[in-house]
N, C-alpha and C. Protein backbone atom coordinates (compact mmCIF):
# COMPACT_ATOMS: atom_id res chain seq x y z
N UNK A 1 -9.46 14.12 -5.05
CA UNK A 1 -10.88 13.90 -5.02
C UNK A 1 -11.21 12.44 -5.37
N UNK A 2 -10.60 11.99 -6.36
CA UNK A 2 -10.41 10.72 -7.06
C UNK A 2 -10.41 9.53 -5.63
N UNK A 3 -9.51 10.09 -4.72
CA UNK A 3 -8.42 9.03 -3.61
C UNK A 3 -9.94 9.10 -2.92
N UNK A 4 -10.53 10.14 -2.28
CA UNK A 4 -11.72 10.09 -1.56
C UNK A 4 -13.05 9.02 -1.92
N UNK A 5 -13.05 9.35 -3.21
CA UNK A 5 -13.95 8.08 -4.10
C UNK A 5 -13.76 6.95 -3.64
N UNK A 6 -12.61 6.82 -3.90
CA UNK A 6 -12.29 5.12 -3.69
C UNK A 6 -11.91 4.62 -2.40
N UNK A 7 -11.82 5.99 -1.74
CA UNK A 7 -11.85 4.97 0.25
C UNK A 7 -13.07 4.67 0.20
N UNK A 8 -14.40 5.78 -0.01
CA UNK A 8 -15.36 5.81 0.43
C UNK A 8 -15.94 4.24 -0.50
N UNK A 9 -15.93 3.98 -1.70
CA UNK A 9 -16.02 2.55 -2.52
C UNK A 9 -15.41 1.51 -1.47
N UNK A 10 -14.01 1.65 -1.12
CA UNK A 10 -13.69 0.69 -0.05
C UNK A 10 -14.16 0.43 1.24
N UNK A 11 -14.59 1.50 1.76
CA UNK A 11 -15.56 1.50 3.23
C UNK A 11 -16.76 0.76 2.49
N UNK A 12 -17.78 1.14 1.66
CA UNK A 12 -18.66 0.35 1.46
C UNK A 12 -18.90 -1.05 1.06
N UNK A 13 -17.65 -1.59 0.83
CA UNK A 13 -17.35 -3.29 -0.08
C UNK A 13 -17.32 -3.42 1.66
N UNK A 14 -16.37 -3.07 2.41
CA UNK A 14 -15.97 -3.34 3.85
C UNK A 14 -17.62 -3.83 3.81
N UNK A 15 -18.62 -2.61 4.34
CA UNK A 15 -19.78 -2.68 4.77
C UNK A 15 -20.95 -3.90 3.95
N UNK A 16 -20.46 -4.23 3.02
CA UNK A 16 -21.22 -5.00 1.83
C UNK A 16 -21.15 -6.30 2.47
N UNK A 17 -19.83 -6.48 2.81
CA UNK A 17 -19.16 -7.98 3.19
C UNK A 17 -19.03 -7.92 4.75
N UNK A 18 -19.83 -7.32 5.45
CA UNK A 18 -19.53 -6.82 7.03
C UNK A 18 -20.58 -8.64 7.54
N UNK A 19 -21.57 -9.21 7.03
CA UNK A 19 -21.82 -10.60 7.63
C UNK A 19 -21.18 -11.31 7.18
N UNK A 20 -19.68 -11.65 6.50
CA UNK A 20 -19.13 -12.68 6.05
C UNK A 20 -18.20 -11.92 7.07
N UNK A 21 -17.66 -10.96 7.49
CA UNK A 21 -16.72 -10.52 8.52
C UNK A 21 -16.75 -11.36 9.95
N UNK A 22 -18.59 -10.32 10.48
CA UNK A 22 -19.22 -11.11 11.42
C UNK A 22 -18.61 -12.14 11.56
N UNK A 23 -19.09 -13.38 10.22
CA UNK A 23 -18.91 -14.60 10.98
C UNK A 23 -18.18 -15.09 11.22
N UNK A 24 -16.91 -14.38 11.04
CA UNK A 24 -15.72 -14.73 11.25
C UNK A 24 -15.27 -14.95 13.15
N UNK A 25 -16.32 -14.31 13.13
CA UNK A 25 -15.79 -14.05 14.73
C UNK A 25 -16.37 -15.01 16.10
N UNK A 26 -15.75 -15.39 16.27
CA UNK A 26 -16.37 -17.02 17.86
C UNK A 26 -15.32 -16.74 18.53
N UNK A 27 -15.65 -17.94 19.50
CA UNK A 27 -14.95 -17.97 20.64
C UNK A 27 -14.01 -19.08 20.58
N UNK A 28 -12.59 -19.55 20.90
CA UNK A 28 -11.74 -20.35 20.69
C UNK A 28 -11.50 -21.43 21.96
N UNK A 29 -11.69 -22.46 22.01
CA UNK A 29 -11.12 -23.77 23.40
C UNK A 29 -9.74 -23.42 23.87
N UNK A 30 -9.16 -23.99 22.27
CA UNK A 30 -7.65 -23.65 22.74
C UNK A 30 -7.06 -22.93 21.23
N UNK A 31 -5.55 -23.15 21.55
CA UNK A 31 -4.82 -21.72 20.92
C UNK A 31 -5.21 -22.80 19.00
N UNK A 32 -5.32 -22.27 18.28
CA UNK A 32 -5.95 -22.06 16.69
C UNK A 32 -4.26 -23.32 16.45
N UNK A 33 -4.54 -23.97 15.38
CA UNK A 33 -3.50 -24.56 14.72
C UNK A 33 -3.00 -23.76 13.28
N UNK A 34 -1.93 -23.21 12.90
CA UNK A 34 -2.11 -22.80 11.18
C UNK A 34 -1.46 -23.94 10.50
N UNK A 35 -1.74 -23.90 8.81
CA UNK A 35 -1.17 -24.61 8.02
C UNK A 35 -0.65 -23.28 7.20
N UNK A 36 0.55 -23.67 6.35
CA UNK A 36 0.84 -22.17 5.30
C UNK A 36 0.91 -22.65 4.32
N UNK A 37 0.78 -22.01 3.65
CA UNK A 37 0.19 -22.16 1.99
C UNK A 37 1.47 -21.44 1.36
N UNK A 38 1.58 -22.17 -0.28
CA UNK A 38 2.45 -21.19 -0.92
C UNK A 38 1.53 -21.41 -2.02
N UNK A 39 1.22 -20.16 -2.89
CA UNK A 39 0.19 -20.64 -4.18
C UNK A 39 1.05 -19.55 -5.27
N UNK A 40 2.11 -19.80 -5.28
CA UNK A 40 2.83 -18.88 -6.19
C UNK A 40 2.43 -19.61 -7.90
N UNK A 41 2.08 -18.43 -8.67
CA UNK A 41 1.53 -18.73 -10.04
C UNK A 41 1.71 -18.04 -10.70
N UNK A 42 1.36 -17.80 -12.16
CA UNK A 42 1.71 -17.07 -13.53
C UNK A 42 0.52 -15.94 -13.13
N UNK A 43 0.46 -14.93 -13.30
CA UNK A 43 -0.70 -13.60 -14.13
C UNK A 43 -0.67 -13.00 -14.72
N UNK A 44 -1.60 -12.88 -15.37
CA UNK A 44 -2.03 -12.25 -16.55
C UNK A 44 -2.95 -11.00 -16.74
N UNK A 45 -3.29 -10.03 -16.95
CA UNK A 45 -4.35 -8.97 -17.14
C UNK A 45 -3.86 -7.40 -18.39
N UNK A 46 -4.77 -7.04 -17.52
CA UNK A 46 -4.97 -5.62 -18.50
C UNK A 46 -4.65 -4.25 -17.75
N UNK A 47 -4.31 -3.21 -17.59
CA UNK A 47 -3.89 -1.83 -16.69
C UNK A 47 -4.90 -0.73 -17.54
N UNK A 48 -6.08 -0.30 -16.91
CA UNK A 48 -6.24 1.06 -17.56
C UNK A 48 -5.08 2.22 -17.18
N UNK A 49 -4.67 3.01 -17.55
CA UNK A 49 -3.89 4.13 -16.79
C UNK A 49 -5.11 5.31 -17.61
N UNK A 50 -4.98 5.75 -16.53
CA UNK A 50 -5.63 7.41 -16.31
C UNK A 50 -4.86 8.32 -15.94
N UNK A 51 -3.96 8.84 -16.60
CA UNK A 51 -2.63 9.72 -16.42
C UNK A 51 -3.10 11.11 -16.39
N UNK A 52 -2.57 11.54 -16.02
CA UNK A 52 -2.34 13.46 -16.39
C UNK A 52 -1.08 14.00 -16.57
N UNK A 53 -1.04 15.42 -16.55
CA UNK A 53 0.37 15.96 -16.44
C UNK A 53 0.99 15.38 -17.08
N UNK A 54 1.94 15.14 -16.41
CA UNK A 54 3.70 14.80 -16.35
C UNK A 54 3.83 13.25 -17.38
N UNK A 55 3.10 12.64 -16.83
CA UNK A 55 2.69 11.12 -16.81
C UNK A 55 2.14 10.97 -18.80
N UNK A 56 0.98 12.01 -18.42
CA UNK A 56 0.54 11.43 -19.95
C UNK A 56 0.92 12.27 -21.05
N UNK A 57 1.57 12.89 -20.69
CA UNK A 57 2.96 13.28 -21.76
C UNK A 57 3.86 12.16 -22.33
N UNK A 58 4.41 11.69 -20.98
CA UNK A 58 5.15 10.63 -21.33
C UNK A 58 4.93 9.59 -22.43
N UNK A 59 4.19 9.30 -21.74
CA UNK A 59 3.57 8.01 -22.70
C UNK A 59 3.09 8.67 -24.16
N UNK A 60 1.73 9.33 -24.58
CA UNK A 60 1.65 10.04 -25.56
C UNK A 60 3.36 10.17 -26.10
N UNK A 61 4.25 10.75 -25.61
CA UNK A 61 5.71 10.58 -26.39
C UNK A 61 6.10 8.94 -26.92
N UNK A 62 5.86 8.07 -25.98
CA UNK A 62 6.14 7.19 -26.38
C UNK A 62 5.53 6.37 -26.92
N UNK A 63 4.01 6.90 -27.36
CA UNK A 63 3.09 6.15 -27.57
C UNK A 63 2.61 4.83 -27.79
N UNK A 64 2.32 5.40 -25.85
CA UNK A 64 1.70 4.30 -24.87
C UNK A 64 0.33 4.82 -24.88
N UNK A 65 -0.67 3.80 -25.22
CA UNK A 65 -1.80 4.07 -25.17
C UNK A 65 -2.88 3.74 -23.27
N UNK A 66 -3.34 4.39 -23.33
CA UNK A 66 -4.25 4.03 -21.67
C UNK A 66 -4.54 2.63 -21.41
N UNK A 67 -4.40 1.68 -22.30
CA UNK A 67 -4.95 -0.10 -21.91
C UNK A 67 -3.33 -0.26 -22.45
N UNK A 68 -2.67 -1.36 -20.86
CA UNK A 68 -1.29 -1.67 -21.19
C UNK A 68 -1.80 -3.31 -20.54
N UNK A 69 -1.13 -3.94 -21.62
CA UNK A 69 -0.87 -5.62 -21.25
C UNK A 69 -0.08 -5.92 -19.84
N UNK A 70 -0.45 -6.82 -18.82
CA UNK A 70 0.21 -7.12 -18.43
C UNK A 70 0.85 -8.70 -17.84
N UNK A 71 1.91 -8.97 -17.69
CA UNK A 71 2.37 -10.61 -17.47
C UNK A 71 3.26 -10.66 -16.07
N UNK A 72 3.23 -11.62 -15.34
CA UNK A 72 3.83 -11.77 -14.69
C UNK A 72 4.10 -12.86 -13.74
N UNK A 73 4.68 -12.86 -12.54
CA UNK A 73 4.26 -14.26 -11.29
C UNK A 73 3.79 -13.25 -9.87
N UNK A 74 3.32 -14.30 -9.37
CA UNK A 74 2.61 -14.32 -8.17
C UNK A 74 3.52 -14.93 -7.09
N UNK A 75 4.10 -14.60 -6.03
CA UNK A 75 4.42 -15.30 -4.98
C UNK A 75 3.63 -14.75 -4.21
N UNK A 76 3.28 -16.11 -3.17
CA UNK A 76 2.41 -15.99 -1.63
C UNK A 76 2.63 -16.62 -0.98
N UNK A 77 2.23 -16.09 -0.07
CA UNK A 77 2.56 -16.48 1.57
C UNK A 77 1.19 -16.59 2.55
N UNK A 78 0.71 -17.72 2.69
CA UNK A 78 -0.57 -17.52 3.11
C UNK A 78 -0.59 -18.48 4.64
N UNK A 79 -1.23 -17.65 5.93
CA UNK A 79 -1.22 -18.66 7.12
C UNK A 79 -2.63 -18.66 7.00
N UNK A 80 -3.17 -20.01 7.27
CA UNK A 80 -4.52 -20.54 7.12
C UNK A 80 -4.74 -21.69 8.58
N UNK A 81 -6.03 -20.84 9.41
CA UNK A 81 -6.27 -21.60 10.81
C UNK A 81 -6.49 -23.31 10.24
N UNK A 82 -6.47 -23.91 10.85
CA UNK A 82 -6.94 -25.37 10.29
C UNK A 82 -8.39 -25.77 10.81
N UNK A 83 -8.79 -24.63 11.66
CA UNK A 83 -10.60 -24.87 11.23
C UNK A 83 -11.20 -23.81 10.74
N UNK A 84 -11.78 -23.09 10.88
CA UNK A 84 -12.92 -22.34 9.99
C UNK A 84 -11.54 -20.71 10.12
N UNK A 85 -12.11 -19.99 9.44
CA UNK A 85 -11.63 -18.64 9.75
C UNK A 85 -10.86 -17.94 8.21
N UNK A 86 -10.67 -17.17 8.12
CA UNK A 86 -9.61 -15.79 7.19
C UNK A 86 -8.26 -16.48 7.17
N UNK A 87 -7.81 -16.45 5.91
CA UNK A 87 -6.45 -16.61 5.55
C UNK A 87 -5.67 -15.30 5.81
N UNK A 88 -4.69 -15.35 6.44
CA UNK A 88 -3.91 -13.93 6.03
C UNK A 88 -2.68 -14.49 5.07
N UNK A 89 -2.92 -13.16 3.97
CA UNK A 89 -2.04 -13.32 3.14
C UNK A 89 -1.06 -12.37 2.89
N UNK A 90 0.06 -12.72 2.82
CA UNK A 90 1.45 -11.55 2.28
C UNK A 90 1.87 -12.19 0.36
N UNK A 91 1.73 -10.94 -0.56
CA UNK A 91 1.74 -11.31 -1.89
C UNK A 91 2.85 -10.20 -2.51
N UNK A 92 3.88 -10.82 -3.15
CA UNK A 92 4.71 -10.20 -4.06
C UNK A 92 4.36 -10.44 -5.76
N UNK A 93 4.51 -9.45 -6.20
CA UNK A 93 3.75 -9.61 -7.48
C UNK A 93 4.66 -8.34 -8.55
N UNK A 94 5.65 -9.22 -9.24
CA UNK A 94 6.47 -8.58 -10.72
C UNK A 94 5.94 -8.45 -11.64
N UNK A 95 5.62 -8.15 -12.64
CA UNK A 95 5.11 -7.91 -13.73
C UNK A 95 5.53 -7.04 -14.43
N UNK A 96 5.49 -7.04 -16.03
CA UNK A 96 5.78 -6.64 -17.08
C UNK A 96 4.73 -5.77 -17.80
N UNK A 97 4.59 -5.07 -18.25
CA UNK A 97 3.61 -4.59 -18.64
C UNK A 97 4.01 -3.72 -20.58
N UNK A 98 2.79 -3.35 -21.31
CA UNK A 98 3.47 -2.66 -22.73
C UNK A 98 4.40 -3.63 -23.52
N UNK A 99 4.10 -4.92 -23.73
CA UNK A 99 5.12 -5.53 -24.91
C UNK A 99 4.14 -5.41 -26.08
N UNK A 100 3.08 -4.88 -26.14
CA UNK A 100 2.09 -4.89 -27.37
C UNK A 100 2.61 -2.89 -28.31
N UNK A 101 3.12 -2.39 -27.17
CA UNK A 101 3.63 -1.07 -27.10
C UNK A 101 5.53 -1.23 -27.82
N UNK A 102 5.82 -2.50 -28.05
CA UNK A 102 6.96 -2.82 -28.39
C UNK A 102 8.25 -2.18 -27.13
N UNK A 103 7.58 -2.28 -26.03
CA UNK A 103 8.43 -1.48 -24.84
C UNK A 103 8.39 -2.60 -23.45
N UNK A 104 8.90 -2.43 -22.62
CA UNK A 104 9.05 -2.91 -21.17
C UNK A 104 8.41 -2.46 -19.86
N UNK A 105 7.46 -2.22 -19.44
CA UNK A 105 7.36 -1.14 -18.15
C UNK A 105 7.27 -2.31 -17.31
N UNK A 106 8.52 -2.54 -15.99
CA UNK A 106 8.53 -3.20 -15.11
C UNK A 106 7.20 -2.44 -13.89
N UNK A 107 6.56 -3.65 -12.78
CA UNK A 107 6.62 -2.89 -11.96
C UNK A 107 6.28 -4.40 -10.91
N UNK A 108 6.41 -3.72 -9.74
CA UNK A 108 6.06 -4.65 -8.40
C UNK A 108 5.13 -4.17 -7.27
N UNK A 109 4.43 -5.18 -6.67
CA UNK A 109 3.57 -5.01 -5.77
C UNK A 109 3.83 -5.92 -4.61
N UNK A 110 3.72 -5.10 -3.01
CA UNK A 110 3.84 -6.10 -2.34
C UNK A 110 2.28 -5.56 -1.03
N UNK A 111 1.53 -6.78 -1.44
CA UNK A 111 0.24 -6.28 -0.77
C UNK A 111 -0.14 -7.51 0.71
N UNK A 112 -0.84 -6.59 1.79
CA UNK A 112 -0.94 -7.80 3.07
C UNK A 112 -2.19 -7.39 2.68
N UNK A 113 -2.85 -9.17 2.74
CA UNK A 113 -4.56 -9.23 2.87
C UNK A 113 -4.89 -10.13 3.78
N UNK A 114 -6.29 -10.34 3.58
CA UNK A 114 -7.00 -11.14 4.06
C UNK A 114 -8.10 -12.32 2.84
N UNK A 115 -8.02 -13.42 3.09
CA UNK A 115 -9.22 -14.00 2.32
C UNK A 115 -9.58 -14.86 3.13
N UNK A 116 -11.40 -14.99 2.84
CA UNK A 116 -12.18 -15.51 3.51
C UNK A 116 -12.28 -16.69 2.92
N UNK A 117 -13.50 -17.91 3.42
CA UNK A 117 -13.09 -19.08 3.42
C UNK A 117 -13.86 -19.40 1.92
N UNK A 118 -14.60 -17.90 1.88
CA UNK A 118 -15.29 -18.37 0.46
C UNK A 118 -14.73 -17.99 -0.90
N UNK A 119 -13.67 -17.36 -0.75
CA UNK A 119 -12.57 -17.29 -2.17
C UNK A 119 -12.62 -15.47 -2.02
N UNK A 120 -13.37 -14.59 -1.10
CA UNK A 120 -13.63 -12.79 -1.34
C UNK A 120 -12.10 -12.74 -0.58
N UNK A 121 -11.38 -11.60 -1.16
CA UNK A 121 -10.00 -11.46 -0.27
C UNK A 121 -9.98 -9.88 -0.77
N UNK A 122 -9.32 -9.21 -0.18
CA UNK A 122 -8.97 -7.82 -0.02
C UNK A 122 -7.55 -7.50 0.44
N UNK A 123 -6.88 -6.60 0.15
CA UNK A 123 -5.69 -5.86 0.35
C UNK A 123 -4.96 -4.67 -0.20
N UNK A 124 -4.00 -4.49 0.84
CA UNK A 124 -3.26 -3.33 0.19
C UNK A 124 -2.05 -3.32 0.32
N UNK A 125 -1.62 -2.58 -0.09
CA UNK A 125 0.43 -2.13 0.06
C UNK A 125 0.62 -1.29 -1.29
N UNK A 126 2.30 -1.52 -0.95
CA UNK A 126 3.32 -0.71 -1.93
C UNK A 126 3.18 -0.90 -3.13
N UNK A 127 3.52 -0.07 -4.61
CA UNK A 127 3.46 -0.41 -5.69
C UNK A 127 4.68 0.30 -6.22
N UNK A 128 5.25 -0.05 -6.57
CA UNK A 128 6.45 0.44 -7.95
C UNK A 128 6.46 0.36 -9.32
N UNK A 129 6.79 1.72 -10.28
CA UNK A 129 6.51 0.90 -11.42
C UNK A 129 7.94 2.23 -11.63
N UNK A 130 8.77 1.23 -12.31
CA UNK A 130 9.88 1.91 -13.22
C UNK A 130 9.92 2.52 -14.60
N UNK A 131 10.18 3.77 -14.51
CA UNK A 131 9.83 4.60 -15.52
C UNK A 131 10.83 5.14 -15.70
N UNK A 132 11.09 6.44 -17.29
CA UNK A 132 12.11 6.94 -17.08
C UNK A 132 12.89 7.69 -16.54
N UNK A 133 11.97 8.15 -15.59
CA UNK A 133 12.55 9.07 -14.63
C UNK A 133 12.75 8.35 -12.98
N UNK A 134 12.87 7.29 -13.53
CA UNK A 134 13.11 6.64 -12.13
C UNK A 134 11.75 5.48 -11.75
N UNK A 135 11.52 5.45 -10.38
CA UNK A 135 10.65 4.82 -9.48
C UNK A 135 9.46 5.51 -9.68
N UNK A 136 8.40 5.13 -9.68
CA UNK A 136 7.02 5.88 -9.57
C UNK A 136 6.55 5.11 -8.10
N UNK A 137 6.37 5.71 -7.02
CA UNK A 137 5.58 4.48 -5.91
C UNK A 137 3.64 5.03 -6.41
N UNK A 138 3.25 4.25 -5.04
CA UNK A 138 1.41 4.40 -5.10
C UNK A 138 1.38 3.51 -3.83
N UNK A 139 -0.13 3.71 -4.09
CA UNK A 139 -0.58 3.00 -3.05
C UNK A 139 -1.95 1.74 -3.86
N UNK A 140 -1.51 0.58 -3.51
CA UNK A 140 -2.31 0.01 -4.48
C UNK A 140 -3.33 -0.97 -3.32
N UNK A 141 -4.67 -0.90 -4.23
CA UNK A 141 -5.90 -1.36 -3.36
C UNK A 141 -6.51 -2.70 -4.18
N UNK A 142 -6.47 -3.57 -3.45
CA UNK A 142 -7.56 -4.84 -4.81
C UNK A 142 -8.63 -5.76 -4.11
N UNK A 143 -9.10 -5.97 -4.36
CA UNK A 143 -10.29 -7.22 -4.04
C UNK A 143 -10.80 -7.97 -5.25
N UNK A 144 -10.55 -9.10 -5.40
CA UNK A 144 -11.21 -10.41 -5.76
C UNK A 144 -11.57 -11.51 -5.41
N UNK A 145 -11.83 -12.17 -6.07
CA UNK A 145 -12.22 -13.95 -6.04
C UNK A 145 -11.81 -14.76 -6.17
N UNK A 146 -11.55 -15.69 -5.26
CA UNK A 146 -10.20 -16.95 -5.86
C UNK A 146 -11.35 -18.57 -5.89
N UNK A 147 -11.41 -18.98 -6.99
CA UNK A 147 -12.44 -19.85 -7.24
C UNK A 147 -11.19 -21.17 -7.36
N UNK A 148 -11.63 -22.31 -6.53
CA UNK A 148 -10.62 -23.25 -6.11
C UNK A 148 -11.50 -24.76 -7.08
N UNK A 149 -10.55 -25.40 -7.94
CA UNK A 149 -11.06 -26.29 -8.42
C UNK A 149 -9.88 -27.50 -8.47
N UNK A 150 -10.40 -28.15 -6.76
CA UNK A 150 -9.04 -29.53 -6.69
C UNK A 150 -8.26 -28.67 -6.17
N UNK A 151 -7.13 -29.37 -6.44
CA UNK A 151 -5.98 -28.09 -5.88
C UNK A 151 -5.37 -27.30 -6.32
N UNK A 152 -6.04 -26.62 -7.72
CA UNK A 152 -5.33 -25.62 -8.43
C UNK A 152 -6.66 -24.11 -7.91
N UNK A 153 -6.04 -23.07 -7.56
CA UNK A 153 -6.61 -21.81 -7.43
C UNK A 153 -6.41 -21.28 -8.73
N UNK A 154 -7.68 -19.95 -8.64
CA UNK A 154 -7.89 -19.27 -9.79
C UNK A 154 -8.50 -18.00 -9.15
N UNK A 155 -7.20 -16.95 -9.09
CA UNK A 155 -7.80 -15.89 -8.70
C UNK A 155 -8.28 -14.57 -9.85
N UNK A 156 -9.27 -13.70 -9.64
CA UNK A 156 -10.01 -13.01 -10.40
C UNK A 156 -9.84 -11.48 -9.47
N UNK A 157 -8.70 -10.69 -9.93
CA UNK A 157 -8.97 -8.99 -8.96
C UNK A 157 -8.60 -7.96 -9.43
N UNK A 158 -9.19 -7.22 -8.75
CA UNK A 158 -9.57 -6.01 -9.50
C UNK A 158 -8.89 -5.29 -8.67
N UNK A 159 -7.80 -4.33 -9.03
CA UNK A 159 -7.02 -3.76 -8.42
C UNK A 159 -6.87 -2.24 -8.66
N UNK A 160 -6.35 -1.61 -7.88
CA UNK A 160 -6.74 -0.03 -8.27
C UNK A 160 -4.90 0.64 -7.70
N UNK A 161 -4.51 1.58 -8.22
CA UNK A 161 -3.31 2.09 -7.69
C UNK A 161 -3.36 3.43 -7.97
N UNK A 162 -3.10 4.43 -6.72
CA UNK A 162 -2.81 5.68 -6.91
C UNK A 162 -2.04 6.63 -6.48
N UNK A 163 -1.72 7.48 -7.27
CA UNK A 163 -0.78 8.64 -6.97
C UNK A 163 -0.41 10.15 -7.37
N UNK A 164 -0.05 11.10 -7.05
CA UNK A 164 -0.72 12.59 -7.74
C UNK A 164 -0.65 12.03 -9.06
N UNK A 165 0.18 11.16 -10.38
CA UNK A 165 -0.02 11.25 -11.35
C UNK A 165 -1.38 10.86 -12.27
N UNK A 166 -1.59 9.91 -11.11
CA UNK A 166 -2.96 9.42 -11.80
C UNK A 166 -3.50 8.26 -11.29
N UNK A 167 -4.47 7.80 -11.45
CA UNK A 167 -5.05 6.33 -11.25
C UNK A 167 -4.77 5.18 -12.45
N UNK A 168 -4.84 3.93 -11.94
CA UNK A 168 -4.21 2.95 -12.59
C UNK A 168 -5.08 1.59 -12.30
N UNK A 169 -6.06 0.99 -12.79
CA UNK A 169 -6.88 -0.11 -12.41
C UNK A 169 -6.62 -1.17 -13.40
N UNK A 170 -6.34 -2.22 -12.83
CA UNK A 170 -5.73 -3.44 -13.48
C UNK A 170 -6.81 -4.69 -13.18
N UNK A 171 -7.52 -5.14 -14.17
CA UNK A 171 -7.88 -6.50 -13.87
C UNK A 171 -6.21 -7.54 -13.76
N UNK A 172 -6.63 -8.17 -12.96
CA UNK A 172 -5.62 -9.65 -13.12
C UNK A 172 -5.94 -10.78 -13.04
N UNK A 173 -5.65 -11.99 -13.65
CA UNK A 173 -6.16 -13.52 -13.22
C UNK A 173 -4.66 -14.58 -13.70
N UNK A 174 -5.43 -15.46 -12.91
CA UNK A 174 -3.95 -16.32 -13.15
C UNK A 174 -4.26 -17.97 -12.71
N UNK A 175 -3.58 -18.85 -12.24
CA UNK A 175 -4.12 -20.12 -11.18
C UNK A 175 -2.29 -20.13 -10.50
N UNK A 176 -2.67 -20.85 -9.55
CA UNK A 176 -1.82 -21.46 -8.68
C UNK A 176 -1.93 -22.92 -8.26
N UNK A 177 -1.14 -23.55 -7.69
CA UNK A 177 -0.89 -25.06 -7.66
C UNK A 177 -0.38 -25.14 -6.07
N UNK A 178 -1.84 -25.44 -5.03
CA UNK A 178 -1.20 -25.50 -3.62
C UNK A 178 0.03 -26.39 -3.35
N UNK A 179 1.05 -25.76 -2.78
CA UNK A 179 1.91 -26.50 -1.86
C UNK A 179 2.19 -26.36 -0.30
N UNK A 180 1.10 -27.52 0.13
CA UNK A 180 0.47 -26.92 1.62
C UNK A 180 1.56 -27.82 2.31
N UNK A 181 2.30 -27.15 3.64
CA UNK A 181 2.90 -27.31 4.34
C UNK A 181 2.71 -26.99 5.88
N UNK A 182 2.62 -28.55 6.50
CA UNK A 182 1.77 -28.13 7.81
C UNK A 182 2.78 -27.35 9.03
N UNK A 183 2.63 -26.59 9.84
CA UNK A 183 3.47 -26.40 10.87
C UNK A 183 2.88 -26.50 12.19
C-alpha cells in the first residue's frame, strides 16, 4: 500500500515539474554535441528505516535505532548536451551507515537519472544493503537539488527505498569538484 503512495507522490512531482520537462523539448539543426562530466564526491546524511517483521527484530536485537548515520562517496557519470537541455546521469553510491550504533551496515546504490539545467534531477535503480542474513535488494527512488557555486556542486536528495521489509528514506548532501572532459 505504502509502494502505491509513493508512485502516485512520484507521478505527481513528474506532473509538478511537467513545464520544466516541456521545455526541454525543440527542434535540433544538427546532431547535439555532449561534454561528460565526472562529479564524484564525499556524502553525508541521515536513513529513517521503517522496518517491520523480520527486519525490526533485527535491529531492536542489535539495537539499531530507526535514524542511522550515513557516510560515503559518490561516483558519476554525467553526458551533458553543450547547449541547453537534461543531463543524463548514471550514479554509484557506497556508503556506510550505524557507526553512532558502534556497528557497520554497508550498502550501495546504482541509480540512472536525469537533471535539468536548473539543479531538479530525479532517479532510480538498484539498492543493496548487507545484513546478516545476507543481501537485502530494493528499489530506490530520489529527487533533489544540486545548487552549483563556481565549479564545486552541492547536491541536496531525498531518497526513498523499498521492499516487503520496509521503507527506508534517506536525506543526503555532499559537493563535488567538476572534472569536465570534452568529447
Amino acid at each position: 500500500m505504502k509502494v502505491k503512495y509513493f508512485f502516485l507522490a512520484a507521478v505527481f512531482t513528474v506532473i509538478l515539474f511537467a513545464s520544466e520537462f516541456y521545455a526541454q523539448v525543440g527542434t535540433l539543426q544538427a546532431p547535439p554535441k555532449f561534454v561528460s562530466r565526472n562529479l564524484g564526491g564525499p556524502r553525508l546524511g541521515v536513513t529513517f528505516i521503517n522496518a517491520r517483521g523480520e527486519l525490526k527484530e533485527r535491529l531492536d536485537k542489535k539495537q539499531i535505532g530507526s535514524l542511522v548515520s550515513q557516510f560515503g562517496w559518490h561516483f558519476e557519470y554525467q553526458v551533458v548536451p553543450e547547449t541547453e537541455g537534461p543531463s543524463f546521469v548514471i550514479q554509484f553510491v557506497p556508503l556506510a551507515g550505524g557507526v553512532e550504533y558502534a556497528t557497520l551496515i554497508p550498502a550501495a546504490t546504482v541509480a540512472f537519472g536525469i537533471r535539468f539545467p536548473g539543479g531538479f534531477e530525479f532517479g532510480m535503480g538498484p539498492n543493496l544493503v548487507l545484513t546478516d542474513k545476507g543481501f537485502s535488494p530494493a528499489l530506490i527512488m530520489a529527487v533533489g537539488q544540486r545548487f552549483q557555486y563556481g565549479g564545486v556542486s552541492i547536491p541536496l536528495n531525498l531518497a526513498v527505498a523499498t521492499n516487503p521489509e520496509g521503507l527506508r528514506a534517506s536525506i543526503i548532501f555532499g559537493y563535488a569538484i567538476d572534472k569536465t572532459s570534452q568529447k
